[in-house]
PDB file of N, CA and C in Angstrom:
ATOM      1  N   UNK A   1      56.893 -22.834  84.949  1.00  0.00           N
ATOM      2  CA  UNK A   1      55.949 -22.364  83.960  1.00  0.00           C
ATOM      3  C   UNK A   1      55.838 -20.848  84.012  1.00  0.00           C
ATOM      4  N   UNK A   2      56.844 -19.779  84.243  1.00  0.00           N
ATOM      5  CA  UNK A   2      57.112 -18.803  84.408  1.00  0.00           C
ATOM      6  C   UNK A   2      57.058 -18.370  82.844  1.00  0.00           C
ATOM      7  N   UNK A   3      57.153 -16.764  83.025  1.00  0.00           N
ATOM      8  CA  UNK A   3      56.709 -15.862  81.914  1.00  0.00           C
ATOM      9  C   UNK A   3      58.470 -14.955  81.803  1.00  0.00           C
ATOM     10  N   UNK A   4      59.039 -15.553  80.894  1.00  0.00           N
ATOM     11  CA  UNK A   4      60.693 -14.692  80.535  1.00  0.00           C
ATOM     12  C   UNK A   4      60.150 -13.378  79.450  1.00  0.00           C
ATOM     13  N   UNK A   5      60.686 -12.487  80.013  1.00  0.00           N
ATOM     14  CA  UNK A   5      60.828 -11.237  79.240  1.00  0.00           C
ATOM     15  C   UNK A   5      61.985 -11.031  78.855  1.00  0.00           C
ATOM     16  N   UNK A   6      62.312 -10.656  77.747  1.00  0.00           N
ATOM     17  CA  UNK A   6      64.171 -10.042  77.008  1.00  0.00           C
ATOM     18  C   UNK A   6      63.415  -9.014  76.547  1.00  0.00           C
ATOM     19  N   UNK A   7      64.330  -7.885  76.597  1.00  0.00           N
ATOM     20  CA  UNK A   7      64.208  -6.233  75.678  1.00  0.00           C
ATOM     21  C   UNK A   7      65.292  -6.705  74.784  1.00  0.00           C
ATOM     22  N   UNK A   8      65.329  -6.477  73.506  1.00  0.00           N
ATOM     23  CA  UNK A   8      65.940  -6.736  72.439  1.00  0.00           C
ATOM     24  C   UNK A   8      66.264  -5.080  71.699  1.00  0.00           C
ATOM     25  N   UNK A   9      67.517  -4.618  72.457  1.00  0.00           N
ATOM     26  CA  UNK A   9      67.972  -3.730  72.336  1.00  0.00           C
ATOM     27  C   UNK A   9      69.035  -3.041  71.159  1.00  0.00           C
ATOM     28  N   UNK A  10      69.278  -4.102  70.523  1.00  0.00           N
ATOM     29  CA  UNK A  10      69.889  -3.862  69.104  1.00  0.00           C
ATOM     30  C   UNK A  10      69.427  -3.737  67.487  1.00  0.00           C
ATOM     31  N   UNK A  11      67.809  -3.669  67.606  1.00  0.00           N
ATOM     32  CA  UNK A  11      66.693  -3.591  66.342  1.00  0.00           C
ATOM     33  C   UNK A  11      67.169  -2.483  66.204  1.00  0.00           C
ATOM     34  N   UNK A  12      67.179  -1.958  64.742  1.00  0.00           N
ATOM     35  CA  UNK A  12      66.716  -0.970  64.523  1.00  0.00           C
ATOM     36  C   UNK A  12      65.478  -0.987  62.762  1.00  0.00           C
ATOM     37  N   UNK A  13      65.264  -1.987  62.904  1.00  0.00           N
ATOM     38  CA  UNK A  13      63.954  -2.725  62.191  1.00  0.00           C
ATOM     39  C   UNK A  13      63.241  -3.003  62.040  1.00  0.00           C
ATOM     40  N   UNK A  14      61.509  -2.922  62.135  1.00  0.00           N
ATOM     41  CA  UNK A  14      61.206  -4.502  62.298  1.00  0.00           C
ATOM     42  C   UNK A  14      60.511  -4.286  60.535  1.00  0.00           C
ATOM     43  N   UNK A  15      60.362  -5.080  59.469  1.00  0.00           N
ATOM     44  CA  UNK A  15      59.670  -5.110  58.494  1.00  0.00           C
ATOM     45  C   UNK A  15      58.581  -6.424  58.629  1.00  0.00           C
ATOM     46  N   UNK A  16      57.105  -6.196  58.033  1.00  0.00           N
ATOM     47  CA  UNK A  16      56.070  -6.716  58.191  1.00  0.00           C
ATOM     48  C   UNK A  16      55.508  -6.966  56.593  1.00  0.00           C
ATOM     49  N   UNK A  17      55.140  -7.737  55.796  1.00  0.00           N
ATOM     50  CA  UNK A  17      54.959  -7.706  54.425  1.00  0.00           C
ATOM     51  C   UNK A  17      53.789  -8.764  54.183  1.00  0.00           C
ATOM     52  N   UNK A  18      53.092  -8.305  53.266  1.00  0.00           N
ATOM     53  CA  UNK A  18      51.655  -8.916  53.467  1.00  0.00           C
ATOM     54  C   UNK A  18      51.807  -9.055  51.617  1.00  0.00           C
ATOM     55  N   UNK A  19      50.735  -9.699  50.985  1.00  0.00           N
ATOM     56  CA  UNK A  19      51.171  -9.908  49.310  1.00  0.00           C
ATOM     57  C   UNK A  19      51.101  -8.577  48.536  1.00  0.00           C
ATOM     58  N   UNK A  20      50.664  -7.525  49.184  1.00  0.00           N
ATOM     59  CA  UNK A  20      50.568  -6.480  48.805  1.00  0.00           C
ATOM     60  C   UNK A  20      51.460  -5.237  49.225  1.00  0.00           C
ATOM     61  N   UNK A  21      51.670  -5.299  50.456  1.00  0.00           N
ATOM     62  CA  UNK A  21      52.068  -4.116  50.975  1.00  0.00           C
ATOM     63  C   UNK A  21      52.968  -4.221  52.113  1.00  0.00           C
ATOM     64  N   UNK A  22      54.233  -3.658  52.429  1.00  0.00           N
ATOM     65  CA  UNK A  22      55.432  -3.904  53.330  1.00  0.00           C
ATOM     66  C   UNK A  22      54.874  -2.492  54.448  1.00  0.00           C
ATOM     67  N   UNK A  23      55.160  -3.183  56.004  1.00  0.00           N
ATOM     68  CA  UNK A  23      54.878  -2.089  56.579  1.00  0.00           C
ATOM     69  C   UNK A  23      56.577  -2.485  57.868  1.00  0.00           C
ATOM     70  N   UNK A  24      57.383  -1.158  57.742  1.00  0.00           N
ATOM     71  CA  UNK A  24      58.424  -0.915  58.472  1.00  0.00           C
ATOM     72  C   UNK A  24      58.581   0.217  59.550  1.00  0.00           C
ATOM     73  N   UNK A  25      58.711  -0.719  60.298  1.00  0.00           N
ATOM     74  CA  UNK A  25      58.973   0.026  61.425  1.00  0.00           C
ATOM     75  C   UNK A  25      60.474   0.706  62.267  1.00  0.00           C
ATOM     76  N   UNK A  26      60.873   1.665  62.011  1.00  0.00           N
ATOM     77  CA  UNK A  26      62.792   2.093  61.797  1.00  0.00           C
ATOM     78  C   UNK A  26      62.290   2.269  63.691  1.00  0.00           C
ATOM     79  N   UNK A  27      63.586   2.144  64.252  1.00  0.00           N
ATOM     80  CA  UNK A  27      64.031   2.222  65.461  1.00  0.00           C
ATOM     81  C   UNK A  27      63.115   2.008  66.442  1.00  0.00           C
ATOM     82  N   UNK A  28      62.601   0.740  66.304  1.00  0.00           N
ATOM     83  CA  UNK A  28      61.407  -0.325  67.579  1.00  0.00           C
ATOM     84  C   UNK A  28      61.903  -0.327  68.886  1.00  0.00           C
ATOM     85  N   UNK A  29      61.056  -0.245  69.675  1.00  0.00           N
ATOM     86  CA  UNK A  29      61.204  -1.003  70.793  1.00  0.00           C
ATOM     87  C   UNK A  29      60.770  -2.492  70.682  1.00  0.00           C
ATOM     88  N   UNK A  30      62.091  -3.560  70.674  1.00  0.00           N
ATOM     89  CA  UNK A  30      61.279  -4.885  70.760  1.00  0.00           C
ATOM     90  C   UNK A  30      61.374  -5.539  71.938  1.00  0.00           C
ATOM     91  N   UNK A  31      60.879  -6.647  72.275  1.00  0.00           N
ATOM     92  CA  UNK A  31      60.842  -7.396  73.403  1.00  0.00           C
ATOM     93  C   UNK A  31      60.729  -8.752  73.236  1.00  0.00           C
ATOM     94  N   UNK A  32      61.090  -9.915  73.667  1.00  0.00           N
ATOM     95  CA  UNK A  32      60.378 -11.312  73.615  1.00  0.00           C
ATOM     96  C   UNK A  32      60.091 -11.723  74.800  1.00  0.00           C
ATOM     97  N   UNK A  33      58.610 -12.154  74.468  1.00  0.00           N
ATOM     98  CA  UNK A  33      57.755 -12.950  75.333  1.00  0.00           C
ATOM     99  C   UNK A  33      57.561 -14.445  75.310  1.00  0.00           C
ATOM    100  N   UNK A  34      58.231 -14.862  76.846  1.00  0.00           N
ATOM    101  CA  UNK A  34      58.480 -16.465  76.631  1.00  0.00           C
ATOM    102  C   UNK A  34      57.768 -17.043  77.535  1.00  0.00           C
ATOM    103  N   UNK A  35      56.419 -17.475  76.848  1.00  0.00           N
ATOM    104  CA  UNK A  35      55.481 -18.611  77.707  1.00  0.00           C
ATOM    105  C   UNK A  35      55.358 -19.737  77.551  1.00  0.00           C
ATOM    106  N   UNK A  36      55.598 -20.859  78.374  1.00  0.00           N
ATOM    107  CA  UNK A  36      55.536 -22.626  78.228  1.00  0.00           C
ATOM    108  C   UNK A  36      56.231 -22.547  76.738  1.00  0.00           C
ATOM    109  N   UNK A  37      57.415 -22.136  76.484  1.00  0.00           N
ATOM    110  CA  UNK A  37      57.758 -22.499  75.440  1.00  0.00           C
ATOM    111  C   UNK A  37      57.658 -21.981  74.040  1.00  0.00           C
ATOM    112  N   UNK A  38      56.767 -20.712  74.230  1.00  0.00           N
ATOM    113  CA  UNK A  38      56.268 -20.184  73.190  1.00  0.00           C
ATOM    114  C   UNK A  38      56.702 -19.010  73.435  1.00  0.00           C
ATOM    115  N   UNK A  39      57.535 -18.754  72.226  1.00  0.00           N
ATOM    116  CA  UNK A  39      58.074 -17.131  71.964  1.00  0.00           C
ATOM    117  C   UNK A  39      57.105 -16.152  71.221  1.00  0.00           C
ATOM    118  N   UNK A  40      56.753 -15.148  71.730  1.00  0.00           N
ATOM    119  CA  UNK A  40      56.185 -13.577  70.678  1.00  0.00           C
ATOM    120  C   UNK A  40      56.724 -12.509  71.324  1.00  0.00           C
ATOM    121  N   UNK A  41      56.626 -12.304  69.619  1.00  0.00           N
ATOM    122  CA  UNK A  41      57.353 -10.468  69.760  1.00  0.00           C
ATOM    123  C   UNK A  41      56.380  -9.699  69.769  1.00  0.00           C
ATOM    124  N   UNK A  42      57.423  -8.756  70.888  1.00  0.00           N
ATOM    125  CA  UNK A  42      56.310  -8.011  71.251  1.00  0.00           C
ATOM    126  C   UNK A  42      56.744  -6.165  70.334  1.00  0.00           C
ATOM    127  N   UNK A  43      56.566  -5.321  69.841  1.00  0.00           N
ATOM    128  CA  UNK A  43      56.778  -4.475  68.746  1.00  0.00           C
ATOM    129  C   UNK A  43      55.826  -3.120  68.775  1.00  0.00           C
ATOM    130  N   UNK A  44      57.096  -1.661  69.423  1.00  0.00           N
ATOM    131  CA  UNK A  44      56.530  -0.643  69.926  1.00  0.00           C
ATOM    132  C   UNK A  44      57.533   0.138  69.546  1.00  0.00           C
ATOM    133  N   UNK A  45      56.537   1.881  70.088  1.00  0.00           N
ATOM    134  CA  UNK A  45      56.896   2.538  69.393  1.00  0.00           C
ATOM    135  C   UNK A  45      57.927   2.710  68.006  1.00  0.00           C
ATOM    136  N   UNK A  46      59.226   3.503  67.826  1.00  0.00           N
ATOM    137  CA  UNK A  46      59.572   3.833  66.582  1.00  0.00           C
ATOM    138  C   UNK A  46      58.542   4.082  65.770  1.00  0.00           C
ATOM    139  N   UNK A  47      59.260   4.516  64.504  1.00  0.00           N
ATOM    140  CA  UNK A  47      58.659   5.557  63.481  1.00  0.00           C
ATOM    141  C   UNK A  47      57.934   4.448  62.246  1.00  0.00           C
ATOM    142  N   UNK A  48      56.129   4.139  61.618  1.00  0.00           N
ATOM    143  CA  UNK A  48      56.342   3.367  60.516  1.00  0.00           C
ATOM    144  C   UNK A  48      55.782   3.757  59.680  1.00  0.00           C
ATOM    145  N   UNK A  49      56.268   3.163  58.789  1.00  0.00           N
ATOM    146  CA  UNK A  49      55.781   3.290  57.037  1.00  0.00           C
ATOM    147  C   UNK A  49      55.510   2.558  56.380  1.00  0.00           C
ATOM    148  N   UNK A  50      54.322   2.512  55.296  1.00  0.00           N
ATOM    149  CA  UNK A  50      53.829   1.278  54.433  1.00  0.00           C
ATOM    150  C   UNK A  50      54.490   1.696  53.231  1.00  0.00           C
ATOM    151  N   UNK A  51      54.642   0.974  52.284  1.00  0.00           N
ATOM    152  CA  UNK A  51      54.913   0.770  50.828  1.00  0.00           C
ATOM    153  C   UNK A  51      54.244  -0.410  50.614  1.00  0.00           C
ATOM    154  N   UNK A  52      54.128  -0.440  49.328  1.00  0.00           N
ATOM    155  CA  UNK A  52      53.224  -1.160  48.363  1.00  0.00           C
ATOM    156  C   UNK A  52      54.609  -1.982  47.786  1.00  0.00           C
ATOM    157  N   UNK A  53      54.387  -3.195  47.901  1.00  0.00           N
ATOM    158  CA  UNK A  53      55.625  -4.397  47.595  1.00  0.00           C
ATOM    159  C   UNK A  53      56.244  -4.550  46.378  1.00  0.00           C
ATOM    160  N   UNK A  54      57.102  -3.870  46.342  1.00  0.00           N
ATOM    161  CA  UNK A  54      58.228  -3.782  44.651  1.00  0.00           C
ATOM    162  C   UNK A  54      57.905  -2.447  44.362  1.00  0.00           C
ATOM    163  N   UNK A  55      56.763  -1.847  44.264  1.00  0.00           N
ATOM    164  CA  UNK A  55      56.259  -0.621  43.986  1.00  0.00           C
ATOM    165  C   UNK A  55      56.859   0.655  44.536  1.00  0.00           C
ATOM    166  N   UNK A  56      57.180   0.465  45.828  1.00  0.00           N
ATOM    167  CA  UNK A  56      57.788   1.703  46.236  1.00  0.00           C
ATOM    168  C   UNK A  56      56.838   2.354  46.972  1.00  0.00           C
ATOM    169  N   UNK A  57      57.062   3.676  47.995  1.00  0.00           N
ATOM    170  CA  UNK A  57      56.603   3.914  49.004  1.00  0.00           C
ATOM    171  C   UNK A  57      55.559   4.799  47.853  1.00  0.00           C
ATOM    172  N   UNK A  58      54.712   5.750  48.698  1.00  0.00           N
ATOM    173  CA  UNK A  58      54.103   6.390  47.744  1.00  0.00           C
ATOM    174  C   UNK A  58      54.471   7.657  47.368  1.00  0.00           C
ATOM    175  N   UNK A  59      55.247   8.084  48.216  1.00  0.00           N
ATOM    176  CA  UNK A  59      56.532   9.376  47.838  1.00  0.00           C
ATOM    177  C   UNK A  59      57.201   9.205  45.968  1.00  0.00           C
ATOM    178  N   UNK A  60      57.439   7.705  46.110  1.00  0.00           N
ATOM    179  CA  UNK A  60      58.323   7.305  45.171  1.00  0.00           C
ATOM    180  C   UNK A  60      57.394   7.417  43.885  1.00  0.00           C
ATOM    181  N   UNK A  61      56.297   6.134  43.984  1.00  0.00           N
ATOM    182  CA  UNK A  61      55.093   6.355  42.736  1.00  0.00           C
ATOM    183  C   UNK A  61      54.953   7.744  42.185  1.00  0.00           C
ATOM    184  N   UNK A  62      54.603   8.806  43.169  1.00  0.00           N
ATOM    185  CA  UNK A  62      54.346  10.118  42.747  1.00  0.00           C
ATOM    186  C   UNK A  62      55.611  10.596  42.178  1.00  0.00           C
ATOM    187  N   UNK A  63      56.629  10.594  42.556  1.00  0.00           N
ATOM    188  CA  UNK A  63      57.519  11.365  41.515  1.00  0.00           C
ATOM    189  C   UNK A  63      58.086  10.654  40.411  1.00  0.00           C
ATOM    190  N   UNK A  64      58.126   9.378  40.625  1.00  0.00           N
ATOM    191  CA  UNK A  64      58.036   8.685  39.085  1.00  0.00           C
ATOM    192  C   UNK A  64      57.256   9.079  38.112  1.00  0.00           C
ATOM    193  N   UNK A  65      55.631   9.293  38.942  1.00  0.00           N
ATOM    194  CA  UNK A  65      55.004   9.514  37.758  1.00  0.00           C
ATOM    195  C   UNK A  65      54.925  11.062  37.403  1.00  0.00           C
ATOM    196  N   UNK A  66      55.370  11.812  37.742  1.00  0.00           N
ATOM    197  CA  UNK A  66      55.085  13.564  37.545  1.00  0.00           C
ATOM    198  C   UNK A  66      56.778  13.496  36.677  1.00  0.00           C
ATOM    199  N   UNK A  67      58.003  12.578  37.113  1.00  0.00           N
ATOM    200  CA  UNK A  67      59.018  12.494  36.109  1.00  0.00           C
ATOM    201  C   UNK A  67      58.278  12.104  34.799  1.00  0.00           C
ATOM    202  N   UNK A  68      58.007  11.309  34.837  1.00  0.00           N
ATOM    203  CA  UNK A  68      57.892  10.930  33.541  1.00  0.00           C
ATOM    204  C   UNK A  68      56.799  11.334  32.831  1.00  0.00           C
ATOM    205  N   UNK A  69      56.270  11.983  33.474  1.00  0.00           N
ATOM    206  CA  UNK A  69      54.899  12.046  32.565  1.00  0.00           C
ATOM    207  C   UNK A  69      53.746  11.090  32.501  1.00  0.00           C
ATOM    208  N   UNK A  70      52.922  10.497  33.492  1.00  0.00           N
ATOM    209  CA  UNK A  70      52.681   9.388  33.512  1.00  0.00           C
ATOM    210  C   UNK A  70      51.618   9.306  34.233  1.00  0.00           C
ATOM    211  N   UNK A  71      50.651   7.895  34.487  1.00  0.00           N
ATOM    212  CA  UNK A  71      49.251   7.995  35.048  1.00  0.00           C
ATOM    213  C   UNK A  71      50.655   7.075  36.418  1.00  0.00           C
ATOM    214  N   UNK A  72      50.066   6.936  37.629  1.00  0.00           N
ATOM    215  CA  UNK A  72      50.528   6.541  39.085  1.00  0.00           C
ATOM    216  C   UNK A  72      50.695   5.112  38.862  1.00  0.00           C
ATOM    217  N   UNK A  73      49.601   4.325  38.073  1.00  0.00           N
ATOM    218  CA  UNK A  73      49.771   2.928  37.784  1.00  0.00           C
ATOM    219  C   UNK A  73      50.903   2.697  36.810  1.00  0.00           C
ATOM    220  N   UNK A  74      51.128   3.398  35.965  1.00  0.00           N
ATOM    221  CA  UNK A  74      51.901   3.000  35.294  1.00  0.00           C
ATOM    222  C   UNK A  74      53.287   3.310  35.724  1.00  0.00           C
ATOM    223  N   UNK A  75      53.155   4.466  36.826  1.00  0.00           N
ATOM    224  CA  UNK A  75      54.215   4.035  37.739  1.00  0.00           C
ATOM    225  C   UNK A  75      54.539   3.027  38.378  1.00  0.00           C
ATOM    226  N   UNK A  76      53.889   2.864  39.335  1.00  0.00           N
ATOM    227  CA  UNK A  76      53.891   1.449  40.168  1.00  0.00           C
ATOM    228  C   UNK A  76      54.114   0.626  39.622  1.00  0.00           C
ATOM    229  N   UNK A  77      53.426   0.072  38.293  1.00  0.00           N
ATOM    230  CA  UNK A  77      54.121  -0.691  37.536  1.00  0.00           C
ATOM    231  C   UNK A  77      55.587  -0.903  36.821  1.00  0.00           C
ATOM    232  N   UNK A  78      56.016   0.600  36.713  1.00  0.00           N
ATOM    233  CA  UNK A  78      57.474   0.228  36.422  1.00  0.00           C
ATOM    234  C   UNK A  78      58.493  -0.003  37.471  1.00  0.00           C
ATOM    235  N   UNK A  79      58.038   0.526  38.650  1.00  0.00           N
ATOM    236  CA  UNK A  79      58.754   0.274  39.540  1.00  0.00           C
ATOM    237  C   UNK A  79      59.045  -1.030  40.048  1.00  0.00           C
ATOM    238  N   UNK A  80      57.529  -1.915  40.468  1.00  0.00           N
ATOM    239  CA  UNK A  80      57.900  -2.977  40.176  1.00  0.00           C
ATOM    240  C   UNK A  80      58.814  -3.946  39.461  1.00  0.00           C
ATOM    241  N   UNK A  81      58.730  -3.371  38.046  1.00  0.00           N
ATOM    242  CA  UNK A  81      59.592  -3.990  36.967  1.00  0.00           C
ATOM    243  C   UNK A  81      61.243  -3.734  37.112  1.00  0.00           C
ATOM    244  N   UNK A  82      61.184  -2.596  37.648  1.00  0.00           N
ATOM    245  CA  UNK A  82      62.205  -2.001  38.481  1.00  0.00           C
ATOM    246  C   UNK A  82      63.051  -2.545  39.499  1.00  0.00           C
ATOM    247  N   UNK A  83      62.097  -3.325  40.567  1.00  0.00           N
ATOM    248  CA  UNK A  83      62.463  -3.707  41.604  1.00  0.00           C
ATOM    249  C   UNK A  83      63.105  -2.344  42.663  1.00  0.00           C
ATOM    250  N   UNK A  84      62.071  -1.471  42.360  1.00  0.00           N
ATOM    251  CA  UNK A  84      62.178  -0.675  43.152  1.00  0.00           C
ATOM    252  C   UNK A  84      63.051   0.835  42.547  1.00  0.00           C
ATOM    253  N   UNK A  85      63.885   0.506  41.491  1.00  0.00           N
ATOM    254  CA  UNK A  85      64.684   1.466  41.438  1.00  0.00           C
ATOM    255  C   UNK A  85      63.946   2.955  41.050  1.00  0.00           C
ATOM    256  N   UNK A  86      64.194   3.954  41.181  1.00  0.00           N
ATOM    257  CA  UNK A  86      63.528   4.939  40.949  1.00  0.00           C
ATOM    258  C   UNK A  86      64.334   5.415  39.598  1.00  0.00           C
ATOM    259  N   UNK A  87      65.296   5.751  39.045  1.00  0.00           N
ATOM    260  CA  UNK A  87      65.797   6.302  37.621  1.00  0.00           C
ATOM    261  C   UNK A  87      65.379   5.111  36.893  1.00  0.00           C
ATOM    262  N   UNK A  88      65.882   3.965  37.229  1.00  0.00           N
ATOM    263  CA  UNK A  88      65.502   2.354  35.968  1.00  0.00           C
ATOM    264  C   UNK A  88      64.088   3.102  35.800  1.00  0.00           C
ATOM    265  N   UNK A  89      62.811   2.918  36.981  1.00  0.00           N
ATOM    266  CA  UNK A  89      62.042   3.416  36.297  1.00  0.00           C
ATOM    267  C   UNK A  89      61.175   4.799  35.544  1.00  0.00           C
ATOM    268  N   UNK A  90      62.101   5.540  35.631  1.00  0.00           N
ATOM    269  CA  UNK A  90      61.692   6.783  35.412  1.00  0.00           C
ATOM    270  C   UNK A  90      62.280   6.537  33.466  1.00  0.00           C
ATOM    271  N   UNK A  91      63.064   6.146  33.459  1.00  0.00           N
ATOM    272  CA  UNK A  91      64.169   5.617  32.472  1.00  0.00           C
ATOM    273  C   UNK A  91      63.463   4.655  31.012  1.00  0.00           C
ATOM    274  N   UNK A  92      62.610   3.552  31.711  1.00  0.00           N
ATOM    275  CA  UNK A  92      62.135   2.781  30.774  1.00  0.00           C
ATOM    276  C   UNK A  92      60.474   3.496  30.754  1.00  0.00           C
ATOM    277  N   UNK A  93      60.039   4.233  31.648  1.00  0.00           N
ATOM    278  CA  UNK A  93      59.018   4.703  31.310  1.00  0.00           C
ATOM    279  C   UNK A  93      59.099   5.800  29.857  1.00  0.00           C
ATOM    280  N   UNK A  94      60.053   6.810  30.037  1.00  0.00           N
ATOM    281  CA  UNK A  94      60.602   7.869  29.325  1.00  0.00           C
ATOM    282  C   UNK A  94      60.825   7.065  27.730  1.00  0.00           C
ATOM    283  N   UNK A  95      61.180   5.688  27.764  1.00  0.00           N
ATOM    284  CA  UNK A  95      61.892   4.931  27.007  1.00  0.00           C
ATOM    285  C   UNK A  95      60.454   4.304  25.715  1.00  0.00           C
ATOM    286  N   UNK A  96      59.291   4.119  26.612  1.00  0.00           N
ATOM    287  CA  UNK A  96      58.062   3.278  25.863  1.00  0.00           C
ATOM    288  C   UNK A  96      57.659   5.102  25.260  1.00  0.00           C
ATOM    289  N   UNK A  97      57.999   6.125  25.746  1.00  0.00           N
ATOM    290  CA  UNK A  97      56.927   7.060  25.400  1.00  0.00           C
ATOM    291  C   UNK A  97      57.547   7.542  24.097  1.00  0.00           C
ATOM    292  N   UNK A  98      59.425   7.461  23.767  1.00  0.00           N
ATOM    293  CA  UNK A  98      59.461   7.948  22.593  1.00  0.00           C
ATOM    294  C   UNK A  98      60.560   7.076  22.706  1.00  0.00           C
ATOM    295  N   UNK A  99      60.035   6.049  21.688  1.00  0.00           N
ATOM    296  CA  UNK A  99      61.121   4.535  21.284  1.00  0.00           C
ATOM    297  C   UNK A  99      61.304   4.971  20.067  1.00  0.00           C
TER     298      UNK A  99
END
């Protein structure tokens, strides 16, 4: 009934996503923790960042919307529609304003 530790030395990942918002973590320290059978990760240092899910980080929203001319929601929203891309949405935003 011992306690196994592994360092999991080949991440350079970990992503976390909630219905709203993705939070990533680039170059983790991970570990697994093995008690009676039960594995958890354990998830340290490296560098993280949230984004807002389909939307894009908030780097991205803001220059979508100062491209195009635009309120931030209606960024986020194209991005979404986007699936993230930043020209698609800079593109169909530019596109509703003079059709």
């Amino acid at each position: 009934m011992g306690m196994q530790v592994q360092q999991l030395d080949d991440v350079t990942k970990v992503i976390m996503e909630t219905p709203t918002r993705r939070i990533v973590i680039d170059n983790p320290e991970v570990a697994t923790v093995t008690v009676q059978g039960q594995t958890v990760y354990q998830v340290g240092g490296g560098t993280m960042r949230e984004e807002g899910i389909g939307g894009g980080s908030d780097e991205d929203v803001k220059l979508v919307a100062s491209q195009a001319g635009v309120s931030m929601e209606q960024a986020t929203n194209a991005l979404k529609q986007s699936g993230g891309d930043l020209a698609q949405a800079i593109i169909l935003l530019k596109q509703k304003r003079n059709p």
